[in-house]
Protein backbone atom coordinates (compact mmCIF):
# COMPACT_ATOMS: atom_id res chain seq x y z
CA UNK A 1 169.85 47.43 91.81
CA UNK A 2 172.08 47.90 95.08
CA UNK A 3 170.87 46.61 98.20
CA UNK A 4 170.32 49.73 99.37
CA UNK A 5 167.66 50.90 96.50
CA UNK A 6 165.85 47.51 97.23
CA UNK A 7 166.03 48.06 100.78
CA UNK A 8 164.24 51.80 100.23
CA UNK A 9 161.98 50.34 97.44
CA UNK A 10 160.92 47.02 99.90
CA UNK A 11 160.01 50.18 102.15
CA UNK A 12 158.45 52.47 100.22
CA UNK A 13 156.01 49.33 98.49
CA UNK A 14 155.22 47.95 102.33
CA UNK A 15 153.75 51.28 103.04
CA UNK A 16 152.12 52.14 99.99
CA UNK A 17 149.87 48.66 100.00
CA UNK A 18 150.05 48.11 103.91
CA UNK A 19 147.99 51.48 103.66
CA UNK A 20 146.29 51.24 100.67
CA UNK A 21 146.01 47.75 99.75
CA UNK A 22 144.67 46.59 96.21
CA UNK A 23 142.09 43.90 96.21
CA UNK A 24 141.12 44.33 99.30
CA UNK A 25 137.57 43.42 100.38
CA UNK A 26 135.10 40.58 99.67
CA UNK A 27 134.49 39.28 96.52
CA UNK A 28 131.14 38.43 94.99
CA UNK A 29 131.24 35.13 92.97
CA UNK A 30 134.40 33.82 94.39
CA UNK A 31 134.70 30.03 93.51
CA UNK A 32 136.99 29.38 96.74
CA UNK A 33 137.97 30.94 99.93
CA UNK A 34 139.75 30.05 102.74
CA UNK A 35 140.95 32.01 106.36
CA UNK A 36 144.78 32.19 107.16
CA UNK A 37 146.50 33.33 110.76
CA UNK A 38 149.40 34.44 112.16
CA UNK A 39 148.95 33.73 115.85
CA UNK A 40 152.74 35.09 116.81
CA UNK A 41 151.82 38.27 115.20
CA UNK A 42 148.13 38.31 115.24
CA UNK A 43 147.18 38.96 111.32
CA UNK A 44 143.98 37.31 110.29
CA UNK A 45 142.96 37.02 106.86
CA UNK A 46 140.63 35.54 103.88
CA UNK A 47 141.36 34.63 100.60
CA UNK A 48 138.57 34.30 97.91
CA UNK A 49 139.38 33.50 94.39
CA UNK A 50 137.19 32.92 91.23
CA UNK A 51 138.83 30.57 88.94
CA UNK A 52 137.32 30.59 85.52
CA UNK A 53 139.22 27.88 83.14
CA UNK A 54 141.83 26.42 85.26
CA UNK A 55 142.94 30.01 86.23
CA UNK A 56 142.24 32.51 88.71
CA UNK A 57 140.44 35.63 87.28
CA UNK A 58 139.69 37.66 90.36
CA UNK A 59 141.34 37.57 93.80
CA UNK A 60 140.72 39.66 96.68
CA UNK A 61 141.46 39.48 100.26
CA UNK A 62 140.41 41.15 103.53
CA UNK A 63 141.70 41.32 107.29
CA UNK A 64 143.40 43.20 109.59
CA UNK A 65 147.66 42.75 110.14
CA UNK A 66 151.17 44.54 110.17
CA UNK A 67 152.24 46.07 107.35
CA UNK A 68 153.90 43.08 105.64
CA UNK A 69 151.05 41.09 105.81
CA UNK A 70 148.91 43.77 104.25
CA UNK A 71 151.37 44.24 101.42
CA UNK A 72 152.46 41.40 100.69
CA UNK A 73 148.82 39.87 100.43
CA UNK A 74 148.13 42.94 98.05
CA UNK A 75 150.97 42.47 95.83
CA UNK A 76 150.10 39.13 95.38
CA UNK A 77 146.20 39.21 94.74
CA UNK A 78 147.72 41.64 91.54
CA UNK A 79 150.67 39.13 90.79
CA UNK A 80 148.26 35.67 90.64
CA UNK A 81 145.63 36.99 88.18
CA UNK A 82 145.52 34.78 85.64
CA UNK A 83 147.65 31.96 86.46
CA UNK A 84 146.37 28.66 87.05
CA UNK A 85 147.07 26.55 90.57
CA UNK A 86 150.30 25.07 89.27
CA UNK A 87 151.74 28.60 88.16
CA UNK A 88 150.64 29.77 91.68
CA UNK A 89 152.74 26.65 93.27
CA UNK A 90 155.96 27.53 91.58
CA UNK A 91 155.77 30.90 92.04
CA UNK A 92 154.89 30.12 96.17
CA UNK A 93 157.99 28.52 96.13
CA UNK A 94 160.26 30.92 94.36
CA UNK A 95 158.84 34.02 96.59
CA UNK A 96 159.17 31.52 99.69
CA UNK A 97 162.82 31.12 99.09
CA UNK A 98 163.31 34.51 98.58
CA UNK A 99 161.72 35.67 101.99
CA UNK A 100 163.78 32.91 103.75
CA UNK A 101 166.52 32.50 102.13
CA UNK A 102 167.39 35.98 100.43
CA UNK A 103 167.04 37.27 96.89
CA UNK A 104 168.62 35.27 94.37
CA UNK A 105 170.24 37.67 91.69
CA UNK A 106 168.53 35.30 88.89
CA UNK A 107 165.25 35.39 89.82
CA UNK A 108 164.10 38.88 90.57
CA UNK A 109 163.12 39.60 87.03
CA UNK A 110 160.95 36.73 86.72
CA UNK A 111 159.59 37.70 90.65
CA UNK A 112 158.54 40.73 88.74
CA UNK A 113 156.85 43.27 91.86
CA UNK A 114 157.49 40.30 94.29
CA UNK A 115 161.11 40.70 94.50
CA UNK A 116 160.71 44.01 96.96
CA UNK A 117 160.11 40.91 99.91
CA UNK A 118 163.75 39.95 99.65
CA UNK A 119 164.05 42.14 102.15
CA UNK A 120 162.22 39.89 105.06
CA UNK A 121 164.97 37.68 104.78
CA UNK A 122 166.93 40.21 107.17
CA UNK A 123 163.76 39.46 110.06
CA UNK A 124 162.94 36.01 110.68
CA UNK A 125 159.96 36.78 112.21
CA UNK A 126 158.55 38.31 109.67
CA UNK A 127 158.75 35.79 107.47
CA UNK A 128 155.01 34.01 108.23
CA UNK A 129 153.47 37.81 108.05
CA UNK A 130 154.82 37.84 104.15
CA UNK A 131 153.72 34.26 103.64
CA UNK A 132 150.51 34.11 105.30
CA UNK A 133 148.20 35.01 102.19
CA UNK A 134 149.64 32.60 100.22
CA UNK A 135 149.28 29.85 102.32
CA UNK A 136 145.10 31.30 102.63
CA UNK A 137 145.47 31.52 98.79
CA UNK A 138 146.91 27.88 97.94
CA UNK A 139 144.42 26.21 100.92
CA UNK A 140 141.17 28.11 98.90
CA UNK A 141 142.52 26.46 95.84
CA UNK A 142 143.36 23.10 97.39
CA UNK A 143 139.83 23.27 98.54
CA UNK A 144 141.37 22.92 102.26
CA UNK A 145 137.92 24.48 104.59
CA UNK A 146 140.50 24.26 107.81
CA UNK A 147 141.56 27.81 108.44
CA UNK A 148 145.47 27.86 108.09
CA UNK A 149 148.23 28.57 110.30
CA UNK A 150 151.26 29.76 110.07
CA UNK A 151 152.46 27.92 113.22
């Protein structure tokens, strides 16, 4: 894919789930929870999660935030279903590298739908808004009940 189809696709997916995002609202039985900010850009969120067997089964989220916060916290409530907390790590730190360091040719297949975010790379500052759920996501698991910050 050029960089010009993954710039337009990075586009088109930030709008579609910054509008409409999936998972969005509370959810009943969740097993852990936990709040995340973005002071410099103001996007509050929480994270609950129901793990079931070592693995999450149900993720949601709810808050208010740009765009990229929405989205990317949407695309990743539908990405983490079903893997356990060490999955979760590893892929963290994949999409993490991506978003600050740039997309790696060898790892957008197994980024699957989170590969779109290679596009933050090109804005620093946008960086925290596409990493701010899953640092909400990997405190519920932790079992961290400090809200987190992305400063």
């Amino acid at each position: 894919m050029s960089s010009s189809e993954l710039t337009d696709l990075y586009q088109e997916v930030v709008l579609d789930h910054g509008k409409r995002p999936r998972n969005f609202g509370p959810l009943e039985g969740a097993t852990h929870r936990a709040e995340g900010l973005n002071p410099l850009c103001g996007d509050q969120l929480t994270v609950w999660a129901r793990l079931e067997d070592g693995a999450v089964r149900e993720v949601r989220f709810e808050g208010s935030g740009c765009a990229i916060s929405k989205a990317s916290a949407s695309v990743m409530t539908g990405v983490v279903k079903g893997k356990t907390r060490e999955e979760i790590d590893a892929l963290f730190e994949r999409f993490h590298k991506l978003v600050t360091e740039g997309p790696d040719p060898g790892d957008a297949e197994s980024l699957g739908k989170l590969a779109v975010f290679g596009g933050v790379h090109d804005y620093p500052t946008r960086v925290k808004c596409a990493s701010l759920a899953w640092h909400a996501l990997r405190a519920a698991l932790s079992g961290q009940g400090e809200p987190v910050s992305t400063e």
